[in-house]
N, C-alpha and C. Protein backbone atom coordinates (compact mmCIF):
# COMPACT_ATOMS: atom_id res chain seq x y z
N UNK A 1 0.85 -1.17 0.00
CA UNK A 1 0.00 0.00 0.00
C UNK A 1 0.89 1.24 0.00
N UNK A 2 0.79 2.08 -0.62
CA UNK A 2 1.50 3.54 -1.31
C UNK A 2 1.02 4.17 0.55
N UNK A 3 2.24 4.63 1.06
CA UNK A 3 2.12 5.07 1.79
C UNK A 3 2.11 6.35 2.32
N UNK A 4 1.59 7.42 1.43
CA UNK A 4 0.86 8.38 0.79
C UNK A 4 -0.57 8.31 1.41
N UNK A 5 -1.38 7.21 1.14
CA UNK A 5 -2.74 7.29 0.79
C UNK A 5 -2.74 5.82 1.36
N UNK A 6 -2.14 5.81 2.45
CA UNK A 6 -1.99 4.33 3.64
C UNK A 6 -3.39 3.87 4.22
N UNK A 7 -4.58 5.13 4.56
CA UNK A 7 -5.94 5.46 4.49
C UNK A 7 -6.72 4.23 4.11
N UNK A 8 -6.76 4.04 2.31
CA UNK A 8 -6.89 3.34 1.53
C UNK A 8 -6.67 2.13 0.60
N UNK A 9 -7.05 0.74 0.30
CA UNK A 9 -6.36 0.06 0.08
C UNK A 9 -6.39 0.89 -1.76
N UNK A 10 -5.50 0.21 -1.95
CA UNK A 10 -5.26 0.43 -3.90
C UNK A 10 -5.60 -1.06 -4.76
N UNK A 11 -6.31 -0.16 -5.74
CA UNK A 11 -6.93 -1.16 -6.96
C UNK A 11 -6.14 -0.60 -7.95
N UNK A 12 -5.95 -1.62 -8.94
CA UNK A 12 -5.61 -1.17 -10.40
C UNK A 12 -6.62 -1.85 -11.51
N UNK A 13 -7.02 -0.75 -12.04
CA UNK A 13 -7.84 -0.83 -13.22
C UNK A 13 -7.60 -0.65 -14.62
N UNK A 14 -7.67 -1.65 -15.57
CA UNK A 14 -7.55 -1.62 -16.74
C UNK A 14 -8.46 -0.82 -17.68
N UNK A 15 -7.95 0.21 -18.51
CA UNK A 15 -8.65 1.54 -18.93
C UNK A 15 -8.48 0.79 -20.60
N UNK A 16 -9.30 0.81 -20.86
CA UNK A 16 -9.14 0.80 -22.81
C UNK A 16 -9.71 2.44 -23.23
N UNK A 17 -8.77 2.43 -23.86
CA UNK A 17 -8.96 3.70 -25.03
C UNK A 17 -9.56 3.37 -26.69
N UNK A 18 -10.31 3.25 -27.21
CA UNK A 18 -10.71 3.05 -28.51
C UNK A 18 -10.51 4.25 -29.21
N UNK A 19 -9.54 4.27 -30.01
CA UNK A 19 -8.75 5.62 -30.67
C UNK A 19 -9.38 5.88 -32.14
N UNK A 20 -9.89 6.58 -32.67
CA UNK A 20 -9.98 8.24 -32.27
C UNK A 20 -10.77 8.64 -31.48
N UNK A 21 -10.15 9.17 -30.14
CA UNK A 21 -10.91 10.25 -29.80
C UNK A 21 -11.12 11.56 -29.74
N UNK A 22 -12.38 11.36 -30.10
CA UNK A 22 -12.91 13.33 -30.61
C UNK A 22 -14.00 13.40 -29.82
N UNK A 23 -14.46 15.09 -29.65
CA UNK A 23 -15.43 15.15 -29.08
C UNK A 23 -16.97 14.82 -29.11
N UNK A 24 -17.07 13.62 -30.48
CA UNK A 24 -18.33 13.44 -31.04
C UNK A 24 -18.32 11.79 -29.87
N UNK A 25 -17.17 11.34 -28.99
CA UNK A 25 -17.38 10.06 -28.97
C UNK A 25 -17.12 10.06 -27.55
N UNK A 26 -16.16 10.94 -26.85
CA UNK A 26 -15.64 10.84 -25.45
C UNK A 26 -15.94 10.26 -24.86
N UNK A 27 -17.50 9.98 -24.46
CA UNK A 27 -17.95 9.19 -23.44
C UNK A 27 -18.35 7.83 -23.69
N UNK A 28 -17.96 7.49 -25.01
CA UNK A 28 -17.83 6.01 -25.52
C UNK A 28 -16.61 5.43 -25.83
N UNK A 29 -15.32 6.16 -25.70
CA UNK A 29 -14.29 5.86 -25.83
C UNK A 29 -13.47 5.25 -25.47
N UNK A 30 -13.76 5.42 -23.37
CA UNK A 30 -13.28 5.22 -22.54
C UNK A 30 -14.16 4.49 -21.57
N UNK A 31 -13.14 2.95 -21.28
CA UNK A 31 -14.20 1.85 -20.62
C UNK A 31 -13.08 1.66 -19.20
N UNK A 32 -13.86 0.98 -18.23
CA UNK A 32 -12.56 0.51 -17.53
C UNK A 32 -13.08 -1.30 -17.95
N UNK A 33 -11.98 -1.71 -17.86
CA UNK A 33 -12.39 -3.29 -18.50
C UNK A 33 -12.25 -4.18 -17.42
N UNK A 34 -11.01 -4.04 -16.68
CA UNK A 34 -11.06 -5.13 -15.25
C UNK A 34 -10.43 -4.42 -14.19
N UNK A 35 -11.08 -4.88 -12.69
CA UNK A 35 -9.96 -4.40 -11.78
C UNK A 35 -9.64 -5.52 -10.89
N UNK A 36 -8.13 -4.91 -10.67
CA UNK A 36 -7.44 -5.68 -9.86
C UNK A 36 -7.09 -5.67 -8.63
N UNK A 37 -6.66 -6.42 -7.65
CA UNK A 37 -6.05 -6.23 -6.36
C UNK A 37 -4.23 -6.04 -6.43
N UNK A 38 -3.70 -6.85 -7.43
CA UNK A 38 -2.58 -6.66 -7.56
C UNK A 38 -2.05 -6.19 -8.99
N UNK A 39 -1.35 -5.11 -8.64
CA UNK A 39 -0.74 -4.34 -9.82
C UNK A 39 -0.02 -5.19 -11.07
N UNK A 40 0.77 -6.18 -10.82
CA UNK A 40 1.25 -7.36 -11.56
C UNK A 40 0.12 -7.75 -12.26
N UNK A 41 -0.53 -8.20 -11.48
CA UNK A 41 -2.00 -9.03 -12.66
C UNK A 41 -2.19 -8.12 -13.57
N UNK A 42 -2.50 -7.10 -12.69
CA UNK A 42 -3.23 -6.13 -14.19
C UNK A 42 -2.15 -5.36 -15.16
N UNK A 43 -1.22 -5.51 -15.04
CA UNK A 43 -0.28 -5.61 -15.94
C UNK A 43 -0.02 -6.58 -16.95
N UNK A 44 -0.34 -7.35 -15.95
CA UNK A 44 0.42 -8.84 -17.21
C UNK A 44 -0.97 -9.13 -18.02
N UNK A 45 -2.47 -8.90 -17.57
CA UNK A 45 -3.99 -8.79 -18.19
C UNK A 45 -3.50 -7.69 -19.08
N UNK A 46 -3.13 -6.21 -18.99
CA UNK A 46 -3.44 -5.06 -19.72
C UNK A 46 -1.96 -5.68 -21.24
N UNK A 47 -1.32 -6.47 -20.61
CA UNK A 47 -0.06 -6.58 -22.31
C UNK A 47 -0.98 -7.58 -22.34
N UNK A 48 -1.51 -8.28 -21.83
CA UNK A 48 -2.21 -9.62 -22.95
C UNK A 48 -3.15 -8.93 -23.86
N UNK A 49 -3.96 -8.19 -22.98
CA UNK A 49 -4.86 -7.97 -23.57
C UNK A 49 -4.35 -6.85 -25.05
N UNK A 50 -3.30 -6.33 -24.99
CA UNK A 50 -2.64 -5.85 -25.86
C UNK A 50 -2.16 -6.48 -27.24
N UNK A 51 -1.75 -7.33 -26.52
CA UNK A 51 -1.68 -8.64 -27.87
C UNK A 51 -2.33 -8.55 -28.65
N UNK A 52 -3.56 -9.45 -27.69
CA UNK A 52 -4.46 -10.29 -28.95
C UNK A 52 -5.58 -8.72 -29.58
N UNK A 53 -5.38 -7.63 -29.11
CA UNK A 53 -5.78 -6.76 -29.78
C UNK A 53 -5.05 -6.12 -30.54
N UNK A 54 -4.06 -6.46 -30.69
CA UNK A 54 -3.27 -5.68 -31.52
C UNK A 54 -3.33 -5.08 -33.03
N UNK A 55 -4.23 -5.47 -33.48
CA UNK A 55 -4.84 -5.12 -34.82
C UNK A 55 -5.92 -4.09 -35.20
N UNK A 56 -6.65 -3.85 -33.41
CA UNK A 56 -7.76 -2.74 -33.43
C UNK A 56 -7.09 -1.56 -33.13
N UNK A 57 -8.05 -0.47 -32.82
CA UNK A 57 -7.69 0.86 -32.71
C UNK A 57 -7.86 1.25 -31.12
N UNK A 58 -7.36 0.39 -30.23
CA UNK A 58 -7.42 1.03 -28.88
C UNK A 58 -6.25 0.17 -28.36
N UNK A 59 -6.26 1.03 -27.62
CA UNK A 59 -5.21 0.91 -26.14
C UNK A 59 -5.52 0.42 -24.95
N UNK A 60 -4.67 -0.23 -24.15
CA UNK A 60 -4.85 -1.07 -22.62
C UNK A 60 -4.03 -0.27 -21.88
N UNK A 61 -4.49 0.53 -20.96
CA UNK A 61 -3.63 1.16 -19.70
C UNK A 61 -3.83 0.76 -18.47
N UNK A 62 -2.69 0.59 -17.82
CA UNK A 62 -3.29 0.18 -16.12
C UNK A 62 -3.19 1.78 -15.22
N UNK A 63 -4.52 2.16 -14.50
CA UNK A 63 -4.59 3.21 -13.59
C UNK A 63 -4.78 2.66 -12.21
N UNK A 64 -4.44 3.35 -11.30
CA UNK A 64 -4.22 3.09 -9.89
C UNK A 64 -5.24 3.68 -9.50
N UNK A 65 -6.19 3.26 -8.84
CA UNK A 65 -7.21 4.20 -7.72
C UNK A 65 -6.88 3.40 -6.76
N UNK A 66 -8.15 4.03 -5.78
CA UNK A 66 -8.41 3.85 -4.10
C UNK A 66 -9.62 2.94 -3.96
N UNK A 67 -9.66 1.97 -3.14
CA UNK A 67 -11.13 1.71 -2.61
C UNK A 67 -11.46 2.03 -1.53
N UNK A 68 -12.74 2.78 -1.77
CA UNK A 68 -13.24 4.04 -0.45
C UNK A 68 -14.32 2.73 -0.01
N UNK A 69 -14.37 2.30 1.45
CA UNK A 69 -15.57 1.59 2.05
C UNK A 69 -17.03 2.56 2.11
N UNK A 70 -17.68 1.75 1.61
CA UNK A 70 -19.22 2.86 1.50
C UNK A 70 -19.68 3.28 3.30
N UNK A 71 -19.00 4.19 3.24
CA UNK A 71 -19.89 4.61 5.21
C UNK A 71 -20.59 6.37 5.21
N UNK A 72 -21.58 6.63 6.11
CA UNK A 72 -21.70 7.40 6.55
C UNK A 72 -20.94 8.61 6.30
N UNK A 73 -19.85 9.07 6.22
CA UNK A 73 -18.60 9.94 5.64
C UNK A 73 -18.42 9.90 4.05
N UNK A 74 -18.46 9.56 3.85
CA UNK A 74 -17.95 9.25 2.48
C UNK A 74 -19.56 9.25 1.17
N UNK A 75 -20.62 9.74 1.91
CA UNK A 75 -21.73 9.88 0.75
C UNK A 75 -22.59 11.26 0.90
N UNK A 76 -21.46 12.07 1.29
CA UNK A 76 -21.88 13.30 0.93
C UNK A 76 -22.21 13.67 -0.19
């Protein structure tokens, strides 16, 4: 755990990009596809998944968030 943001445990999520993006598509562009508990997995998921796509027009990125527990505080 990034001990920064020790608070929180960390997920990593696999982001696809389907390229071109313009402003006619933005909010169809961008998916998250899987998340993970460990950064490795979703690494070694985001190049696979790179692979066998390798012929389309999008991209596999791994992003780091937080998982916030749903309480009382937190649904403002």
């Amino acid at each position: 755990m990034n001990a920064s943001h020790s608070l929180y445990s960390h997920l990593f999520a696999i982001v696809r990009f389907d390229l071109p993006i313009n402003a006619e598509n933005v909010l169809d562009a961008v998916s998250v596809v899987k998340v993970f508990q460990e950064k490795e997995a979703a690494e070694a998921e985001a190049m696979r998944l790179r692979m066998i796509n390798d012929e389309s027009k999008c991209i596999y990125q791994v992003q780091t968030s937080r998982l916030i527990p749903v309480t009382g505080e937190h649904m403002a």
